[in-house]
N, C-alpha and C. Protein backbone atom coordinates (compact mmCIF):
# COMPACT_ATOMS: atom_id res chain seq x y z
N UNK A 1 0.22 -11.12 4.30
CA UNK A 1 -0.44 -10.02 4.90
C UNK A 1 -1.95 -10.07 4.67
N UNK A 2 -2.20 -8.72 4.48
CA UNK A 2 -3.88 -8.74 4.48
C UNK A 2 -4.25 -9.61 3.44
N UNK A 3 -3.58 -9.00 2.30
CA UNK A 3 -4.46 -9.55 0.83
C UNK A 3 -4.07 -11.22 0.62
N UNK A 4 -3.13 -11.99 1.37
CA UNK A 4 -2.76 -13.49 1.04
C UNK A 4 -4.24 -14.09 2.33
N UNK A 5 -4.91 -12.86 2.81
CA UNK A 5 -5.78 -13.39 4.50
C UNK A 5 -6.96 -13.16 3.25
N UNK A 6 -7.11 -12.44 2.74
CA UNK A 6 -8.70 -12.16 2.00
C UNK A 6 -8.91 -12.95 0.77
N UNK A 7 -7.87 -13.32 0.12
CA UNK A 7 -7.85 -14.10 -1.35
C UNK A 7 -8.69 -16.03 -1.18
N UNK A 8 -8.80 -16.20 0.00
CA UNK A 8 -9.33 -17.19 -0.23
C UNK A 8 -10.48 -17.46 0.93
N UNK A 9 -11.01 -16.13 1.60
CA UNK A 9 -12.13 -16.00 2.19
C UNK A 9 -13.02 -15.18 1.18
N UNK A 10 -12.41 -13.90 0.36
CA UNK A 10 -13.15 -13.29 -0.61
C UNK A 10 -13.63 -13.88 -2.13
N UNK A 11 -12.43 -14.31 -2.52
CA UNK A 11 -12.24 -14.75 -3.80
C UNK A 11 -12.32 -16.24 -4.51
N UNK A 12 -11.79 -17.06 -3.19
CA UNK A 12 -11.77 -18.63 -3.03
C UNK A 12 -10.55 -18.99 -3.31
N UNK A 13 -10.16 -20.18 -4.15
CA UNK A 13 -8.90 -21.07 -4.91
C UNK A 13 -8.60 -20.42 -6.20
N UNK A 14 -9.91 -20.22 -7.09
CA UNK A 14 -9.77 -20.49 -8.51
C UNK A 14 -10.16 -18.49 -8.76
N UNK A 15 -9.56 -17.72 -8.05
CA UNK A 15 -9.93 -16.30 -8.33
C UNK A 15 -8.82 -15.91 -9.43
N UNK A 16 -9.66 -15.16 -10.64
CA UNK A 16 -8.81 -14.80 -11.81
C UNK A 16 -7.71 -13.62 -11.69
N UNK A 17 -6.94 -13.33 -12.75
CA UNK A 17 -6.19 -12.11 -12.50
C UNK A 17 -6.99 -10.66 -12.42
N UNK A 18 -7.66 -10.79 -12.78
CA UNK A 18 -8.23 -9.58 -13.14
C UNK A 18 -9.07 -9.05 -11.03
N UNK A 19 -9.56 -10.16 -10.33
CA UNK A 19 -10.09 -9.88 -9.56
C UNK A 19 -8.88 -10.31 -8.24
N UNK A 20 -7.94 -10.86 -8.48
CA UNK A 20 -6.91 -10.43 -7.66
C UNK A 20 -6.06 -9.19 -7.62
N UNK A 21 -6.04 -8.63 -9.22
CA UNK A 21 -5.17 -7.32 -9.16
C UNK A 21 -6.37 -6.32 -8.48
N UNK A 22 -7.80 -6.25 -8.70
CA UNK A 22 -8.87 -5.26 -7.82
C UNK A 22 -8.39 -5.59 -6.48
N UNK A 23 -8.59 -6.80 -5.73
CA UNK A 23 -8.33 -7.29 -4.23
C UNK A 23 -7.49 -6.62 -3.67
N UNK A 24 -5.80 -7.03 -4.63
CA UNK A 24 -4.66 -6.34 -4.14
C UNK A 24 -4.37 -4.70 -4.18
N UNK A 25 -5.60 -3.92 -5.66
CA UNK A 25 -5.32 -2.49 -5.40
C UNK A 25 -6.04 -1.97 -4.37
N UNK A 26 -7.19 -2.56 -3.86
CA UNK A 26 -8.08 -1.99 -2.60
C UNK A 26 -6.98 -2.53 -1.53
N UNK A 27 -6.13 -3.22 -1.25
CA UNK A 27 -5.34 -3.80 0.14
C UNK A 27 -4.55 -2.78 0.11
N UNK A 28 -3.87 -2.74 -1.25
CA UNK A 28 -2.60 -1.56 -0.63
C UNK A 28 -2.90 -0.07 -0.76
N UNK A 29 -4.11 0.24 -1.13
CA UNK A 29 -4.51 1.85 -1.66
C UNK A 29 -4.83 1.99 -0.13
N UNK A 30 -5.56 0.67 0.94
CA UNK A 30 -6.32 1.29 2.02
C UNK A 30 -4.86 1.26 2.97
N UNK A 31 -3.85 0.37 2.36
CA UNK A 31 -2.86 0.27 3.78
C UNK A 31 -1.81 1.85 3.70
N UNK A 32 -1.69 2.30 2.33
CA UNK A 32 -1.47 3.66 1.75
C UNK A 32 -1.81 4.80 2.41
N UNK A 33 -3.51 4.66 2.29
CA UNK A 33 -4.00 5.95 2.98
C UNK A 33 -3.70 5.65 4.87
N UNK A 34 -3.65 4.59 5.30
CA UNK A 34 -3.38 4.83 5.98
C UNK A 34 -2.11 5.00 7.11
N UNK A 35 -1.01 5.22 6.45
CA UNK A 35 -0.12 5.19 6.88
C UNK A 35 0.33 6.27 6.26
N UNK A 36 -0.63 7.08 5.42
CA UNK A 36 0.32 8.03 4.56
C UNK A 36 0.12 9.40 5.59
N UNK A 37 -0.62 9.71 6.92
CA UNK A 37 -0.50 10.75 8.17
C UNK A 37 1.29 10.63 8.63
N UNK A 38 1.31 9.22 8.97
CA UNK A 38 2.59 9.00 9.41
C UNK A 38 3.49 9.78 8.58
N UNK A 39 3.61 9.03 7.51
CA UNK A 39 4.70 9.84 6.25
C UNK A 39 5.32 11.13 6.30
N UNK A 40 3.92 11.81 6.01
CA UNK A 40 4.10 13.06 6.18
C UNK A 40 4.63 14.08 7.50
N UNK A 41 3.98 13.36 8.69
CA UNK A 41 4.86 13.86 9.75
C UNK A 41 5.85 13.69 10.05
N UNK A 42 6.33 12.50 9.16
CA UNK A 42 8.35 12.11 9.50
C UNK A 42 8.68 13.33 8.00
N UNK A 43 8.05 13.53 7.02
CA UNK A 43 8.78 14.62 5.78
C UNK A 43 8.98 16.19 6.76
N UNK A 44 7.68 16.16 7.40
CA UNK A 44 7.34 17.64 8.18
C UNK A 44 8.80 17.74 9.20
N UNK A 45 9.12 16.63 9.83
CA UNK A 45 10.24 17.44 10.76
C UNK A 45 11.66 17.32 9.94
N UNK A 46 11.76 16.41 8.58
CA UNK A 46 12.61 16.03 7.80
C UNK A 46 13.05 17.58 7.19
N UNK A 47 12.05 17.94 6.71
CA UNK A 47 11.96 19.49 6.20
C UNK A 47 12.18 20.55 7.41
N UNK A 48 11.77 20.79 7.77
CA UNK A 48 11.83 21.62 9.01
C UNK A 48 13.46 21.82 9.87
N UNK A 49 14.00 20.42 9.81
CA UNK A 49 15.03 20.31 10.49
C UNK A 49 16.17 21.31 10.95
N UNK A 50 16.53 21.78 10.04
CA UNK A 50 17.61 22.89 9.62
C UNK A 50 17.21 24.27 9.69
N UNK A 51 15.73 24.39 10.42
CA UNK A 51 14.26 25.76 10.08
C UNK A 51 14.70 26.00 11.94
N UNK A 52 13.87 27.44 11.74
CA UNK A 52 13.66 27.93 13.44
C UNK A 52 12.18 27.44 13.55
N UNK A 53 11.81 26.12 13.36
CA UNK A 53 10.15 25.54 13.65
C UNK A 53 10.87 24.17 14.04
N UNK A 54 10.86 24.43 15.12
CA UNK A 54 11.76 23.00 16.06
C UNK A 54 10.45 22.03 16.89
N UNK A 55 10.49 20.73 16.51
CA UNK A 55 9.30 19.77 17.23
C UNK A 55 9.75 19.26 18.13
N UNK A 56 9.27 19.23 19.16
CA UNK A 56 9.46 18.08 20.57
C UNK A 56 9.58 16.49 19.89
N UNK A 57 9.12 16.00 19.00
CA UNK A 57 9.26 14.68 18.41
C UNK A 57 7.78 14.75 17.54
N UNK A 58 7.35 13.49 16.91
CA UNK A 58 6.33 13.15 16.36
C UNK A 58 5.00 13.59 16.93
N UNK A 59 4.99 13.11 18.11
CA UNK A 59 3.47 13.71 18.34
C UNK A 59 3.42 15.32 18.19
N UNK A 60 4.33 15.60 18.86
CA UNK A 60 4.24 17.25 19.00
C UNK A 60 4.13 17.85 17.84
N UNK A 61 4.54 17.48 16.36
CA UNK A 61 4.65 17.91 14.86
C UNK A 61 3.45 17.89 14.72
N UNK A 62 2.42 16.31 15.08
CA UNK A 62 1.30 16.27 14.47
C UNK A 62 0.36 17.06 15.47
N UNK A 63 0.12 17.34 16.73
CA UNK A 63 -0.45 18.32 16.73
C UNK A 63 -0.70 19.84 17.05
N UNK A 64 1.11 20.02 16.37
CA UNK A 64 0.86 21.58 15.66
C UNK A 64 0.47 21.39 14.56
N UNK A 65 0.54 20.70 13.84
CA UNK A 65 0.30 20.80 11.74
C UNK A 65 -1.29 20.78 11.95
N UNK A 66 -1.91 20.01 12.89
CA UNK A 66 -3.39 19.44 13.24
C UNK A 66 -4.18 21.07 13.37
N UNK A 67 -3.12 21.30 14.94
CA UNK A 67 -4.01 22.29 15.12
C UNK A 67 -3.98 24.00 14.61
N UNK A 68 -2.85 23.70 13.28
CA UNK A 68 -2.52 24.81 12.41
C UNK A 68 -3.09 24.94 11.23
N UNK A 69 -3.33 23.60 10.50
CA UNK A 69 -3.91 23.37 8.89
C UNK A 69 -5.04 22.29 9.41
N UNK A 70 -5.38 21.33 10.10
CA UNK A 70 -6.65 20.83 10.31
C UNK A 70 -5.76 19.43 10.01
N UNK A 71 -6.71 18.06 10.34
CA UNK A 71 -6.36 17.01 9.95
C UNK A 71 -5.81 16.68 8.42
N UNK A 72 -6.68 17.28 7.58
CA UNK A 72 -6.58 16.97 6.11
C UNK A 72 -5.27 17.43 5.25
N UNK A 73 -4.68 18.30 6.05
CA UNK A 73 -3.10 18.77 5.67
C UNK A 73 -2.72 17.51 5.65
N UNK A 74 -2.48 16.30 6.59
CA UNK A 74 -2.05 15.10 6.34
C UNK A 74 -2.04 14.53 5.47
N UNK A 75 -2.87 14.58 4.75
CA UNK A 75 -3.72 13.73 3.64
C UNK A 75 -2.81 14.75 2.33
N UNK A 76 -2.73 15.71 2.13
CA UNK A 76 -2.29 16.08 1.08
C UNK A 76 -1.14 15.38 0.11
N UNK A 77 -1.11 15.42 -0.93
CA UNK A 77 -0.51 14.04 -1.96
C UNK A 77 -0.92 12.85 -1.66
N UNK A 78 -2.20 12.42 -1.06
CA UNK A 78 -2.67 10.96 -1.02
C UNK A 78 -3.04 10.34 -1.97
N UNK A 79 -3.14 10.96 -2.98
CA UNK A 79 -3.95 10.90 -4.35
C UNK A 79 -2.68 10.03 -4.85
N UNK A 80 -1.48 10.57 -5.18
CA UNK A 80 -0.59 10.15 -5.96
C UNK A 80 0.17 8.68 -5.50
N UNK A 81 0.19 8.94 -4.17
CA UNK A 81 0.38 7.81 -3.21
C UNK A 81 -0.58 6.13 -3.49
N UNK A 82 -1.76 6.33 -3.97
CA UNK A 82 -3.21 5.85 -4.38
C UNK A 82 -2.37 5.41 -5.75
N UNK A 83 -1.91 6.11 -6.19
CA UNK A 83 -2.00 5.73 -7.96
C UNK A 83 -0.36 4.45 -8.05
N UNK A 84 0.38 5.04 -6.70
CA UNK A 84 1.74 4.16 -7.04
C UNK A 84 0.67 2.36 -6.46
N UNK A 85 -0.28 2.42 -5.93
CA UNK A 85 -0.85 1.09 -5.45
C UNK A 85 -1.14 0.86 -6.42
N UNK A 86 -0.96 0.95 -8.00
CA UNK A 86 -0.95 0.04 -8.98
C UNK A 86 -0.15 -1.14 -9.29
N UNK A 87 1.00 0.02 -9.05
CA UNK A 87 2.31 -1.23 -9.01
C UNK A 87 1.77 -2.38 -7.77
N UNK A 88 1.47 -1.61 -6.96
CA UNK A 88 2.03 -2.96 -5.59
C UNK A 88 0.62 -4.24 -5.87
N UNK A 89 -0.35 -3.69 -6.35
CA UNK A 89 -1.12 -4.57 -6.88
C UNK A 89 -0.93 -5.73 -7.90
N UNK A 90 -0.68 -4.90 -8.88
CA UNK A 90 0.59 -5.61 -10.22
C UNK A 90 1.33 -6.49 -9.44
N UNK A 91 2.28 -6.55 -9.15
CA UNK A 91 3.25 -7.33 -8.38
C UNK A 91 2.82 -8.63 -7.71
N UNK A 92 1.40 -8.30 -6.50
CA UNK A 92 0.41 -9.09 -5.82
C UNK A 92 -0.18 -9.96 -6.92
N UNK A 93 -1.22 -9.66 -7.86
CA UNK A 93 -1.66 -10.52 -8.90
C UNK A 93 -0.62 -11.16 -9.29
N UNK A 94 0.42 -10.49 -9.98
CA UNK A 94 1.24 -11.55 -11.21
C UNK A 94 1.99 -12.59 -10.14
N UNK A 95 2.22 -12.24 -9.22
CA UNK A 95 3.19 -13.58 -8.43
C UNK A 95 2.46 -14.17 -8.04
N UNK A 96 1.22 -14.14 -7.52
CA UNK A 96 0.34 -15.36 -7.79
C UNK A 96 -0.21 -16.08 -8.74
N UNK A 97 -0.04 -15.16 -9.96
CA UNK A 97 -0.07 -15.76 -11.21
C UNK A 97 0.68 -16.62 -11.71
N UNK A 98 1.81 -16.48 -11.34
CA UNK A 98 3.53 -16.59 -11.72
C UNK A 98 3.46 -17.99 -10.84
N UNK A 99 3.26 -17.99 -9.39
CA UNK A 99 3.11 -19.47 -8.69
C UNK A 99 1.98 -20.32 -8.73
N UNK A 100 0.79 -20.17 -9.43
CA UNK A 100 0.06 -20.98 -9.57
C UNK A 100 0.55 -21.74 -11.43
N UNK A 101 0.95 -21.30 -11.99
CA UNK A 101 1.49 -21.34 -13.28
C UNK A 101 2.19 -22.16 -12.99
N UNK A 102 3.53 -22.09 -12.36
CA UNK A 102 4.52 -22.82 -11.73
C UNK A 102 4.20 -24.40 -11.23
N UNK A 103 3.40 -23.86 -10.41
CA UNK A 103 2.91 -25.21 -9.89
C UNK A 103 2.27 -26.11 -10.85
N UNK A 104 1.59 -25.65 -11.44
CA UNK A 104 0.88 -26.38 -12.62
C UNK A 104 1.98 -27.21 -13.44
N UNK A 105 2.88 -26.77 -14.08
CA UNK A 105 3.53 -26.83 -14.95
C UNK A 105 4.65 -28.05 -14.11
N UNK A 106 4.44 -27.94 -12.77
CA UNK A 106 5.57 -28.80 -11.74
C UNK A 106 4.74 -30.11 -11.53
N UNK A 107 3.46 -29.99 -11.66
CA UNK A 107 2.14 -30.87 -11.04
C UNK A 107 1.87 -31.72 -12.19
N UNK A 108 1.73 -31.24 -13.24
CA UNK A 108 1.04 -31.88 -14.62
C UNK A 108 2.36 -32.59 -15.20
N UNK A 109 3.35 -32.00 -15.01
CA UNK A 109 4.93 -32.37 -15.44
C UNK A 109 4.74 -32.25 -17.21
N UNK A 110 3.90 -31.10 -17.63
CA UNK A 110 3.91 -30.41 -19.03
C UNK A 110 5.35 -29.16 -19.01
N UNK A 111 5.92 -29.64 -20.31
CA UNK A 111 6.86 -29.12 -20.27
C UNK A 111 6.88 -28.21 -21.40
N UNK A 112 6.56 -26.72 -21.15
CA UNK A 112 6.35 -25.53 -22.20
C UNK A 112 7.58 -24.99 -22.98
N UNK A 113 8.53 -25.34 -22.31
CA UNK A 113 9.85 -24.45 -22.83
C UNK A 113 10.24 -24.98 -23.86
């Protein structure tokens, strides 16, 4: 995806852990915020469902919620959403950590275990 497209136009070959786990928390915090409008308008009719506040489908949810609470109702819990892109960062660094290690260890034919 994005962050395997930026790691070696941003960072190069030899980029450390420390500046791949930043790379990967800015990739998934921005792919987060932006998909997190969507989210919430599939929770909004999820919730609603069983309510007398009945939606024509997706668009129609988003602009009553739009033109009831403003755009930024969307956005509400984005924050927390932001903080789970630790993990997905974590994950991004160490398995590239994890396969460049690998390779090394397959390449040099040093045997650690």
């Amino acid at each position: 995806g994005l962050y395997d497209t930026l790691i070696p136009l941003l960072l190069g070959e030899d980029a450390g852990l420390l500046l791949s786990f930043l790379l990967g928390y800015g990739v998934t915090g921005s792919a987060g915020l932006m998909s997190y409008p969507i989210e919430t308008i599939r929770r909004r009719m999820l919730m609603t469902s069983g309510t007398a506040v009945k939606y024509n489908g997706s668009l129609d949810c988003a602009k009553t919620v739009i033109a009831n609470e403003g755009f930024l109702s969307l956005m509400k819990g984005a924050g927390a959403n932001i903080l789970r892109g630790v993990a997905g960062a974590g994950v991004l660094a160490g398995f590239d950590k994890v396969k460049e290690d690998n390779i090394y260890i397959r390449v040099e034919g040093k045997n650690y275990l």
